[in-house]
Protein backbone atom coordinates (compact mmCIF):
# COMPACT_ATOMS: atom_id res chain seq x y z
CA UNK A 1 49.73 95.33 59.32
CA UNK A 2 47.20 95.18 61.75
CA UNK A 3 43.99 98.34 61.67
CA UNK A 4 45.97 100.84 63.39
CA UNK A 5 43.92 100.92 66.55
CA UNK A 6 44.74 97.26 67.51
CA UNK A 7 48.50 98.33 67.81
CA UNK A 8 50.10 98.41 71.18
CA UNK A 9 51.83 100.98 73.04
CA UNK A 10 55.02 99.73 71.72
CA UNK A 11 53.73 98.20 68.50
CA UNK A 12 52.41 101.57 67.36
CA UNK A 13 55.62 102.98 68.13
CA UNK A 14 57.94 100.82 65.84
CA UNK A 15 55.42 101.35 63.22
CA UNK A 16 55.92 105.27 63.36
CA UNK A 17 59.74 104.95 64.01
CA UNK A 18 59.64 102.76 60.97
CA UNK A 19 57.68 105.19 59.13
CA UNK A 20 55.54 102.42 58.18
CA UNK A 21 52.69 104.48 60.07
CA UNK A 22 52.16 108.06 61.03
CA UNK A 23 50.44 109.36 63.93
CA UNK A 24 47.98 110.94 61.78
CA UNK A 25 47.14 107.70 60.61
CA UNK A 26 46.77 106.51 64.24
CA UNK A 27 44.83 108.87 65.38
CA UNK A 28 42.21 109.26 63.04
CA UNK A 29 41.89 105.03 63.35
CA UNK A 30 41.23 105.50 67.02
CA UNK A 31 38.78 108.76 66.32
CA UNK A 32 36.77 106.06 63.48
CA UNK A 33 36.98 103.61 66.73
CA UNK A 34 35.40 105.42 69.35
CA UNK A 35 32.67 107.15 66.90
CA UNK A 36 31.54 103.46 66.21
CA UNK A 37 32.45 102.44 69.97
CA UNK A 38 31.25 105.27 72.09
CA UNK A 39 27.53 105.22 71.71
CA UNK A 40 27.55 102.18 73.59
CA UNK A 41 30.52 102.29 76.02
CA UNK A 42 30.49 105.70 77.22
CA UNK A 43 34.29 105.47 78.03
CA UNK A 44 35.32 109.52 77.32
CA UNK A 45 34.49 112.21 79.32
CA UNK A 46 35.65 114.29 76.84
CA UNK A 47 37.37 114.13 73.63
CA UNK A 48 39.64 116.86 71.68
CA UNK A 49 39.97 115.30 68.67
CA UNK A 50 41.14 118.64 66.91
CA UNK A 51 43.78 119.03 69.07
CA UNK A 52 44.93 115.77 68.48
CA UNK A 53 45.14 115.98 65.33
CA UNK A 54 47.14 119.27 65.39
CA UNK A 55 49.67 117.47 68.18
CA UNK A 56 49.65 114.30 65.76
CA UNK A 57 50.59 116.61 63.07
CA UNK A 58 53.15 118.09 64.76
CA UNK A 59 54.77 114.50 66.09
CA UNK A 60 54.89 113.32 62.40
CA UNK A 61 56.92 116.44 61.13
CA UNK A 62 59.33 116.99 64.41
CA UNK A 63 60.74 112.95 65.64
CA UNK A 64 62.82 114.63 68.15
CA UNK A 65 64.58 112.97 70.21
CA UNK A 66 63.62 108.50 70.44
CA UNK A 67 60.82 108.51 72.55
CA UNK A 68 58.75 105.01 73.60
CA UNK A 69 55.44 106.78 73.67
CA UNK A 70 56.25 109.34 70.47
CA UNK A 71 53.20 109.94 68.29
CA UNK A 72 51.11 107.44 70.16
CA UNK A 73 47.89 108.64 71.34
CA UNK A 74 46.94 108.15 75.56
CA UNK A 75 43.76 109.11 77.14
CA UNK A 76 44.10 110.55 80.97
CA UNK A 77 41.46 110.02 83.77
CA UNK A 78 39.52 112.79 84.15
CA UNK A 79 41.23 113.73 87.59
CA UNK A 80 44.58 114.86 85.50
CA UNK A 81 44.56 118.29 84.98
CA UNK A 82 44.53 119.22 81.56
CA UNK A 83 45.48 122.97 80.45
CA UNK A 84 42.65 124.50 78.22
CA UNK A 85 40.22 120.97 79.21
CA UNK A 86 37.77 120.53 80.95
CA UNK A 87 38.88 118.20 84.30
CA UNK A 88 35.42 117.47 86.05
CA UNK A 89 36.54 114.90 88.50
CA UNK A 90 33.38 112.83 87.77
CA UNK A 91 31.98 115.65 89.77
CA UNK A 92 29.10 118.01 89.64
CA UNK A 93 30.44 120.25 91.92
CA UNK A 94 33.38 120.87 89.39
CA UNK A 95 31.47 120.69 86.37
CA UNK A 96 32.88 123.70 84.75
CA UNK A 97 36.32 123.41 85.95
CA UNK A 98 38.81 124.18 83.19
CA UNK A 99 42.77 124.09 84.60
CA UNK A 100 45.87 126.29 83.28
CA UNK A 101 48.12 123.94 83.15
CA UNK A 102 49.05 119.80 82.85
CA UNK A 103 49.20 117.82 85.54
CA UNK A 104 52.83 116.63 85.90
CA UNK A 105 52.09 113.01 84.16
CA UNK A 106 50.45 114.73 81.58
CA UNK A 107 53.05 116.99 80.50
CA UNK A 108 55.83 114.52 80.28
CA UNK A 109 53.77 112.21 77.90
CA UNK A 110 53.17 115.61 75.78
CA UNK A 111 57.07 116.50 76.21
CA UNK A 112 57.63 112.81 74.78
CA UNK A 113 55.81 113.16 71.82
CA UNK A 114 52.29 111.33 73.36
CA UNK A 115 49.08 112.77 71.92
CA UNK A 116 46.26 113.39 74.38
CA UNK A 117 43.31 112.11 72.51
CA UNK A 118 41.02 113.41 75.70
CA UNK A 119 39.51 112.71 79.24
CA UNK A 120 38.29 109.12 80.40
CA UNK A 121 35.27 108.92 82.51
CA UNK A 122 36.30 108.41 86.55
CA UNK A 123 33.54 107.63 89.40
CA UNK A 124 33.54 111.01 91.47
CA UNK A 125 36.76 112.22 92.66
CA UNK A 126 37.83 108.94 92.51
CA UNK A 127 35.74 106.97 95.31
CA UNK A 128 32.92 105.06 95.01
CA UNK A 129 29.85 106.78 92.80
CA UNK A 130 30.20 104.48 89.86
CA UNK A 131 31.07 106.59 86.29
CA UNK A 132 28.44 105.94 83.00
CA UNK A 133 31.11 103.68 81.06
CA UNK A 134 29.76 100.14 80.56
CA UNK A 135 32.20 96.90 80.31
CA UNK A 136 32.84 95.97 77.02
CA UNK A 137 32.47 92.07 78.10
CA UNK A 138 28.82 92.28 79.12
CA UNK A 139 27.02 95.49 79.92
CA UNK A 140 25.32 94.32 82.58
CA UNK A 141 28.57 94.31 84.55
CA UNK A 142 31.01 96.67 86.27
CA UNK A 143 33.80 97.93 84.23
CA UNK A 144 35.26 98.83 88.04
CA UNK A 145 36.03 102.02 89.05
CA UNK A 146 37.60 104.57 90.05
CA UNK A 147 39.68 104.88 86.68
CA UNK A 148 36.80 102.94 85.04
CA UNK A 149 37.21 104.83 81.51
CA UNK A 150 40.48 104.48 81.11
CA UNK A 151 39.91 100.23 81.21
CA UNK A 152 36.82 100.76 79.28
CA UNK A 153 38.85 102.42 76.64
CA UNK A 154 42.13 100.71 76.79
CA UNK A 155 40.46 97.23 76.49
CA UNK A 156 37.73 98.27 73.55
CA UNK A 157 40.78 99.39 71.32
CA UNK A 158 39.94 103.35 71.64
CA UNK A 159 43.46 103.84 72.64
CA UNK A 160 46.26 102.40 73.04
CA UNK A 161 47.29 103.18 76.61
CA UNK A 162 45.57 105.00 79.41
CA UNK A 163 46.33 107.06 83.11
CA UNK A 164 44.26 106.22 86.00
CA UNK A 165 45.35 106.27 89.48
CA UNK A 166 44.79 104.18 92.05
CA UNK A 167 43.38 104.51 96.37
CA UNK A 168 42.39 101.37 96.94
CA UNK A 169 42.19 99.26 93.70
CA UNK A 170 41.16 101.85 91.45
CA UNK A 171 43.97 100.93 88.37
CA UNK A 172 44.54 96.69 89.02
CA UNK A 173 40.63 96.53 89.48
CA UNK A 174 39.51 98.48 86.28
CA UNK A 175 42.38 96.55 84.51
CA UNK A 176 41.47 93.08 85.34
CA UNK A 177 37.49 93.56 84.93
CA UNK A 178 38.27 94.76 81.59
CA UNK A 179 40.85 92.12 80.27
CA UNK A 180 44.00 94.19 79.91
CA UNK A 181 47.37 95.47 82.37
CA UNK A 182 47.31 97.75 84.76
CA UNK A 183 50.49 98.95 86.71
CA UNK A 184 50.56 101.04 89.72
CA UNK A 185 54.31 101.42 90.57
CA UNK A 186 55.48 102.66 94.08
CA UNK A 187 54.13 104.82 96.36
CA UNK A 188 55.98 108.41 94.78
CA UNK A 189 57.00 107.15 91.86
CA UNK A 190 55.58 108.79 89.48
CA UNK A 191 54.20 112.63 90.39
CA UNK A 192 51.11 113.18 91.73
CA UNK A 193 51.41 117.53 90.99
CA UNK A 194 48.17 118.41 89.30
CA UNK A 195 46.06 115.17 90.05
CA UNK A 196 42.77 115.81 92.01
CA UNK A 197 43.34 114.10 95.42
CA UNK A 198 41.48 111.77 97.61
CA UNK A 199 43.65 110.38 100.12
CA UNK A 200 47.06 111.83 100.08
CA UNK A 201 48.68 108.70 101.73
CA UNK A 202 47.83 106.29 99.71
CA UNK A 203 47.46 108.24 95.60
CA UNK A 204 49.29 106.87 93.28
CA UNK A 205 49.38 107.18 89.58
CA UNK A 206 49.11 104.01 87.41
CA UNK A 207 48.65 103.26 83.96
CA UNK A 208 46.52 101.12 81.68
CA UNK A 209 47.66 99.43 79.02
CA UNK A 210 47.42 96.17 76.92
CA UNK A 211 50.48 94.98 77.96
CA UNK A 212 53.36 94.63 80.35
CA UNK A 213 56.00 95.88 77.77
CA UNK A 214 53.33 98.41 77.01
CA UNK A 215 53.80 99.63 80.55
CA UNK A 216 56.90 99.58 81.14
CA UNK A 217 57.20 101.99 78.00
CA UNK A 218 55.22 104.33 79.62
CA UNK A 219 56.75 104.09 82.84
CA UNK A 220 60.16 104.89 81.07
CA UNK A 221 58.69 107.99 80.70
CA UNK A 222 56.98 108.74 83.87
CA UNK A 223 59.07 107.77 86.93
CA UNK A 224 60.96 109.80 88.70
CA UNK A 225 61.38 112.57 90.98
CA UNK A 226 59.40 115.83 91.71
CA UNK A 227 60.65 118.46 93.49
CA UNK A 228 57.34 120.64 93.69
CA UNK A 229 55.30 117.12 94.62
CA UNK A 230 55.88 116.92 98.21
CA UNK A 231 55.21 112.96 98.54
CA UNK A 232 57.36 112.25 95.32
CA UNK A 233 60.37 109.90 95.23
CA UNK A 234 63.85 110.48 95.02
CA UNK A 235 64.91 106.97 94.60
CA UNK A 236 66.60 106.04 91.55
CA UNK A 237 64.86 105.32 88.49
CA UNK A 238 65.35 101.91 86.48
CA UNK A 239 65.16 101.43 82.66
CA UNK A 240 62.31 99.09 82.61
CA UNK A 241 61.43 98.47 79.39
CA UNK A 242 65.51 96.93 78.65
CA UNK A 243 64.75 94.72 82.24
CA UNK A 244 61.69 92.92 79.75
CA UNK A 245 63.17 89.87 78.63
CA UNK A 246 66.20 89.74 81.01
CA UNK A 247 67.17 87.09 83.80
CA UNK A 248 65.81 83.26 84.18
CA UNK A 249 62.31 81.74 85.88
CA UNK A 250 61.04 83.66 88.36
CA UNK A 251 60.72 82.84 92.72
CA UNK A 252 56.96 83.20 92.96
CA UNK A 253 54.92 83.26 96.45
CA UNK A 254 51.70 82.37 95.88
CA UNK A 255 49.49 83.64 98.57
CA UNK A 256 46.48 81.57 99.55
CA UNK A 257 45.46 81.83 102.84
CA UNK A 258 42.78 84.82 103.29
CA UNK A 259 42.96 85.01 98.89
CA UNK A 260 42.28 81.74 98.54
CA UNK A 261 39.61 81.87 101.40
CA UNK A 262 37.20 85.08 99.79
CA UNK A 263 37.41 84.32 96.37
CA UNK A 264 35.04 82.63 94.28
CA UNK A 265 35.58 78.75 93.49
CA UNK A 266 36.32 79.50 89.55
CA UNK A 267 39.23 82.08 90.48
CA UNK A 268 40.57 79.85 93.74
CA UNK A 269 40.93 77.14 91.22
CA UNK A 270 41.89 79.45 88.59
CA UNK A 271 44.86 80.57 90.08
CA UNK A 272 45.82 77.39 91.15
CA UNK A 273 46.05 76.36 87.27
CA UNK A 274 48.14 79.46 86.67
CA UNK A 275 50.23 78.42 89.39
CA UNK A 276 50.95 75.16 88.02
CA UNK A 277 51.36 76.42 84.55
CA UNK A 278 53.65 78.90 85.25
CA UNK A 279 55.63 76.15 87.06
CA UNK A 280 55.97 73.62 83.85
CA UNK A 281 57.04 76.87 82.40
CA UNK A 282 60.09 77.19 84.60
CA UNK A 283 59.04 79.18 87.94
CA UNK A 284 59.83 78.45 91.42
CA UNK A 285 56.63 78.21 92.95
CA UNK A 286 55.74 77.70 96.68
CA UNK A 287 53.50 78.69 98.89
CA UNK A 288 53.92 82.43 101.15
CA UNK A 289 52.78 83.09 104.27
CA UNK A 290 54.01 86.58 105.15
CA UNK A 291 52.16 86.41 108.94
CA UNK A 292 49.83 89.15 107.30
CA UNK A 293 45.99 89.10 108.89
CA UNK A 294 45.41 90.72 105.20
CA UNK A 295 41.51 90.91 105.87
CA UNK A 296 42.34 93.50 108.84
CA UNK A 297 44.66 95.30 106.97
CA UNK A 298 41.44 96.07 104.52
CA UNK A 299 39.67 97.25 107.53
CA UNK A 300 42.70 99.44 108.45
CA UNK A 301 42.98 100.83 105.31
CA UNK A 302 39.55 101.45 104.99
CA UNK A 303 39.55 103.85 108.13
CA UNK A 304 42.73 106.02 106.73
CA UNK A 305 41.18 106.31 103.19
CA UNK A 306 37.99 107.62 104.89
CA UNK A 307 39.66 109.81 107.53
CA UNK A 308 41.82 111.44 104.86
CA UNK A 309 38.94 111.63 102.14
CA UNK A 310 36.98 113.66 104.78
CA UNK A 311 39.99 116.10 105.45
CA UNK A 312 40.06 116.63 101.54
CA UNK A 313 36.86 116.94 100.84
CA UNK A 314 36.84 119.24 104.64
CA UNK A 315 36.18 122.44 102.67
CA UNK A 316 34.25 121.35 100.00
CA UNK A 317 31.93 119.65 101.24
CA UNK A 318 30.32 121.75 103.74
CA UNK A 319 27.12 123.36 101.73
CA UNK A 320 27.40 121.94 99.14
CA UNK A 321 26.41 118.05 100.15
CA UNK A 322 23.63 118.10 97.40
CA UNK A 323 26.10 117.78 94.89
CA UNK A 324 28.01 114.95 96.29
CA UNK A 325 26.98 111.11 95.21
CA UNK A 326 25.42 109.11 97.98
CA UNK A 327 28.56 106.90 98.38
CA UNK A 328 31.45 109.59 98.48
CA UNK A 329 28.85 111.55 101.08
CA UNK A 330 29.11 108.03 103.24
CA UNK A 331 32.71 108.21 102.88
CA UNK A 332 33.04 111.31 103.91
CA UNK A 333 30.91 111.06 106.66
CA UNK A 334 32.66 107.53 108.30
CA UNK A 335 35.87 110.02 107.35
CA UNK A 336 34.43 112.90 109.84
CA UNK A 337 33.31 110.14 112.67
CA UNK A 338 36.62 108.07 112.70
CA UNK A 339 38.44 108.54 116.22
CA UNK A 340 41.88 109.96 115.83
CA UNK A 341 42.98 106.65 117.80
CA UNK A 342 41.99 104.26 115.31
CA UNK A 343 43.58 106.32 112.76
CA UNK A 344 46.94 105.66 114.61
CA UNK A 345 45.89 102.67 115.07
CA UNK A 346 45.89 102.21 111.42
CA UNK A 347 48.69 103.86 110.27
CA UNK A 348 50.88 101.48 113.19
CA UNK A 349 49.51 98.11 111.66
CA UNK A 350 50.34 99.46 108.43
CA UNK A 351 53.95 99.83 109.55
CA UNK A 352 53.87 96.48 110.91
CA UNK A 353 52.42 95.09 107.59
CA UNK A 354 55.04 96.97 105.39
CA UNK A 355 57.62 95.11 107.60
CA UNK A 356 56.78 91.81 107.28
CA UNK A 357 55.65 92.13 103.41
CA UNK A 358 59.57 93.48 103.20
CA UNK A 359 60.85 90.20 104.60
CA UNK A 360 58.76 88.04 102.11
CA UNK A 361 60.40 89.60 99.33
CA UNK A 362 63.71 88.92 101.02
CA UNK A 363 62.91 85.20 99.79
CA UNK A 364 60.45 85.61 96.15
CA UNK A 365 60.73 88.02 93.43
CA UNK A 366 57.46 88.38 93.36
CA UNK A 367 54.11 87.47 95.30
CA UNK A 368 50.99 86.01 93.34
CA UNK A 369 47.16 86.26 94.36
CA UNK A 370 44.31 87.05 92.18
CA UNK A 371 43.53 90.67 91.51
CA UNK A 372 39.74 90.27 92.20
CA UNK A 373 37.82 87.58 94.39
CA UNK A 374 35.92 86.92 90.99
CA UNK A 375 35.34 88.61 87.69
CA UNK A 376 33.27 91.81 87.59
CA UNK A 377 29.89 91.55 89.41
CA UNK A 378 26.59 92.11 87.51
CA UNK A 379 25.84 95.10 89.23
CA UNK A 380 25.89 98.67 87.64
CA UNK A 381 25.57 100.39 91.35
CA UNK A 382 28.95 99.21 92.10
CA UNK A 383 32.30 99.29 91.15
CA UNK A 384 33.01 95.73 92.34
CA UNK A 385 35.67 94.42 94.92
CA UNK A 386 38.44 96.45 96.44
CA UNK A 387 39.30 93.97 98.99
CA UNK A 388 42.23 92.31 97.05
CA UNK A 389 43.66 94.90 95.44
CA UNK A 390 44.35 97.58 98.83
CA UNK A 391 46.99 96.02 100.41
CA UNK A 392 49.37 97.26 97.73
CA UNK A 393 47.82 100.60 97.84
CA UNK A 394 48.15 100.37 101.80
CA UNK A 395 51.47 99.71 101.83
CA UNK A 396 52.52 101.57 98.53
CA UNK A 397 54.24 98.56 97.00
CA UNK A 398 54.24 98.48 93.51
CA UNK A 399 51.46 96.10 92.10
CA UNK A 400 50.12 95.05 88.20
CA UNK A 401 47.75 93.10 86.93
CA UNK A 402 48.13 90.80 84.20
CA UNK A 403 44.83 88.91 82.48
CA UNK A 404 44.78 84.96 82.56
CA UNK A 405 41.92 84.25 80.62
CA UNK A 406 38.16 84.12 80.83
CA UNK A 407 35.78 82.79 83.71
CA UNK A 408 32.52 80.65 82.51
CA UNK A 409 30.76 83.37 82.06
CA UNK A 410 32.50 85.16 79.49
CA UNK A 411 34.18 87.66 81.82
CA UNK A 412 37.97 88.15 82.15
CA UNK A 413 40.14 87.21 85.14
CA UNK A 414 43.27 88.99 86.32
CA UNK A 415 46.16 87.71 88.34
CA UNK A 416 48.01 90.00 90.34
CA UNK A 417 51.72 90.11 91.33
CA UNK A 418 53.48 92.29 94.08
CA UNK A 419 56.86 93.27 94.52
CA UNK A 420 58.71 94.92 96.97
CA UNK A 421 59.27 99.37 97.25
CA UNK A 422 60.78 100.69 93.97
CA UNK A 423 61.64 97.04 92.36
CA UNK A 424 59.19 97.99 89.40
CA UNK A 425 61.81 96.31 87.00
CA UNK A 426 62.04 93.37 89.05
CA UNK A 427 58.16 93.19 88.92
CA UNK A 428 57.38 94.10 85.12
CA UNK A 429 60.03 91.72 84.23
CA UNK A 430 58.50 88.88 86.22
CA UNK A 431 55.32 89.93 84.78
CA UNK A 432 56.43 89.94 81.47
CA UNK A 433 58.05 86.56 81.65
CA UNK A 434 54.60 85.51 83.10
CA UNK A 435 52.85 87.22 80.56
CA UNK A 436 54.44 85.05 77.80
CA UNK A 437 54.55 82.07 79.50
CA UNK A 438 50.48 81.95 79.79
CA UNK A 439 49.72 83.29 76.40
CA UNK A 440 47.09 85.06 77.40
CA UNK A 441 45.75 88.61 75.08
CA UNK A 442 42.14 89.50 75.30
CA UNK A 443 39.94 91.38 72.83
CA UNK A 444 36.42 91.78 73.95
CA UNK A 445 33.22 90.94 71.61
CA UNK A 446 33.05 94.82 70.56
């Protein structure tokens, strides 16, 4: 068998099912892993490994109930409350904050079994001050942002899977700089109770994993409904881990157009490979136009998430502006000088967009565009390019990213699909199929 902290999400949990490994094992693997590891990639706010430990402990003597997470060790974004743990937010202005209880995401991961190893670094509150973790592909590059730990982490073999959540691009960005998956399901599908806000119409939670039956394992245990989180879903909830592996070739839209148009020549002709290949493998392929000016739909976007990250940040922020990073204090300022009309505005083309983006699906399982104009920038004051991944966050369709290989410098490249409201099992089995057919698993040069 493998060193325990190159298993999977779902490998790891065979092998303790199997009793061929116990989470004790796994945990101190992962510990060795990020005291060699760590120095270097700053990827954990905080650790517990005692606690660990004591949870792994109790996961190897109590099976309970089959779990796909049990005895498998996740790190959270440090945005997810965490009873007992320090939850800073990235933030200096909550520096000390210690939270009674779980956020919702956290608890049902504990309830299965999962063992919190600890707290992955996030930019502040989520927005745009970049966090102190360094990409594991070349440290002179972003590892994104905001849930920029949690990739750091997830893609350097710390742990096996990861939360982050996800504004803008802040899960699919993260992911795809750093060479692994990243899901972020439906807008409401999984609970947002107990996760530090930013802008409350467009949070979601998302995980980071290695791969796509990796998170649909973790979804299994995540999605559903909420009754104490207002924005939560009450839609049913799939079994997406038995919809890997199920059905025949895929209908795939590739978008071009505005994708094709801003991204660098190496991913334009990138994804037109993966097009192609995924074609010989079986797909219907053809080109989608959904009548979406996508480029203004950033720009819309942009205006809500700053409008509604000034109203959360409307009491906090007054006096104490000297603890605020210089790009969440822009933010927050564009936020305060928005006119209420071009946040209706805004919220009307979004309607409009969620419309026609409906129809598309009507006629492809899926649409395809790359999950980043390139691969990550070479520029530490940034956490790279949103552009790409926000109109899934806009109009809270679910959205994952799924690696296709390495640009010429070295650096990984994501490709991202899109499926239609609360058709997660429609999109991780796409992506799965996808997955296999490209043959694609990175490990960086750590």
């Amino acid at each position: 068998m493998a060193d325990p902290f190159e298993l999977s999400v779902t490998e790891a949990a065979a092998a303790i099912r199997a009793h061929d490994l116990s989470p004790v094992e796994l945990v101190q693997s992962l510990l060795s892993r990020i005291e060699a590891l760590e120095p270097t990639l700053v990827a954990w706010a905080t650790l517990v490994p005692e606690q660990a430990l004591a949870a792994a402990r109790e996961a190897e003597r109590h099976a309970g109930p089959e779990s796909p997470v049990h005895g498998v060790p996740f790190g959270a974004k440090d945005i997810f409350d965490t009873a007992g743990i320090r939850t800073a937010a990235g933030s200096k202005l909550w520096a000390d904050r210690v939270p009674e209880k779980d956020a919702a995401s956290v608890a049902l991961l504990k309830g299965s079994g999962a063992v919190l190893l600890g707290k992955t670094h996030t930019t502040e509150f989520a927005d745009g001050d970049p966090a102190p973790s360094l990409n594991p592909w070349g440290a002179e590059h972003t590892p994104g942002g905001s849930s920029t730990g949690s990739g750091v982490a997830v893609a350097a073999r710390m742990v096996p899977f990861a939360l982050g959540s996800q504004t803008v691009g802040s899960v699919l960005r993260p992911a795809a700089y750093n060479g692994v998956v990243g899901l972020k399901p439906t807008f409401g599908r999984i609970s947002r109770l107990g996760v530090a806000p930013l802008a409350d119409s467009f949070d979601h939670v998302g995980v980071l994993t290695r791969t796509v039956a990796d998170a649909a394992a973790v979804l299994d245990v995540l999605a559903g409904h909420d009754a104490a989180d207002p924005d939560s879903a009450e839609e049913p909830v799939d079994a997406y881990s038995a919809a890997i592996g199920k059905g025949g070739p895929p209908r795939i839209g590739l978008l071009r157009t505005w994708f094709a148009d801003e991204s660098d020549a190496e991913t334009r002709l990138k994804m037109e490979d993966v097009a192609q290949e995924l074609a010989r493998a079986g797909a219907e392929v053809h080109e989608a136009d959904p009548g979406i000016d996508f480029g203004e739909a950033y720009a819309h976007h942009r205006v809500m998430m700053e409008t509604e990250t000034a109203a959360t940040h409307a009491a906090l922020f007054p006096g104490n502006e000297h603890l605020y990073g210089p790009k969440l204090t822009d933010y927050i300022r564009r936020g305060q000088a928005h006119a209420a009309t071009a946040y209706v505005a805004a919220a009307a083309f979004r309607r409009t967009m969620q419309r026609l983006a409906r129809a598309a699906f009507e006629r492809v399982d899926v649409l395809l565009m790359p999950t980043a104009s390139g691969p990550a920038p070479r520029d530490l004051t940034s956490t790279g390019d949103t552009r790409f991944q926000s109109a899934w966050s806009y109009t809270g369709f679910p959205s994952i990213t799924v690696p296709i290989g390495l640009a010429s410098n070295g650096l990984p490249l994501g490709m991202q699909l899109a499926a239609a409201p609360f058709e997660e099992a429609k999109l991780l089995r796409v992506a799965h199929w996808a997955e296999q057919a490209l043959g694609v698993r990175l490990s960086p040069p750590v």
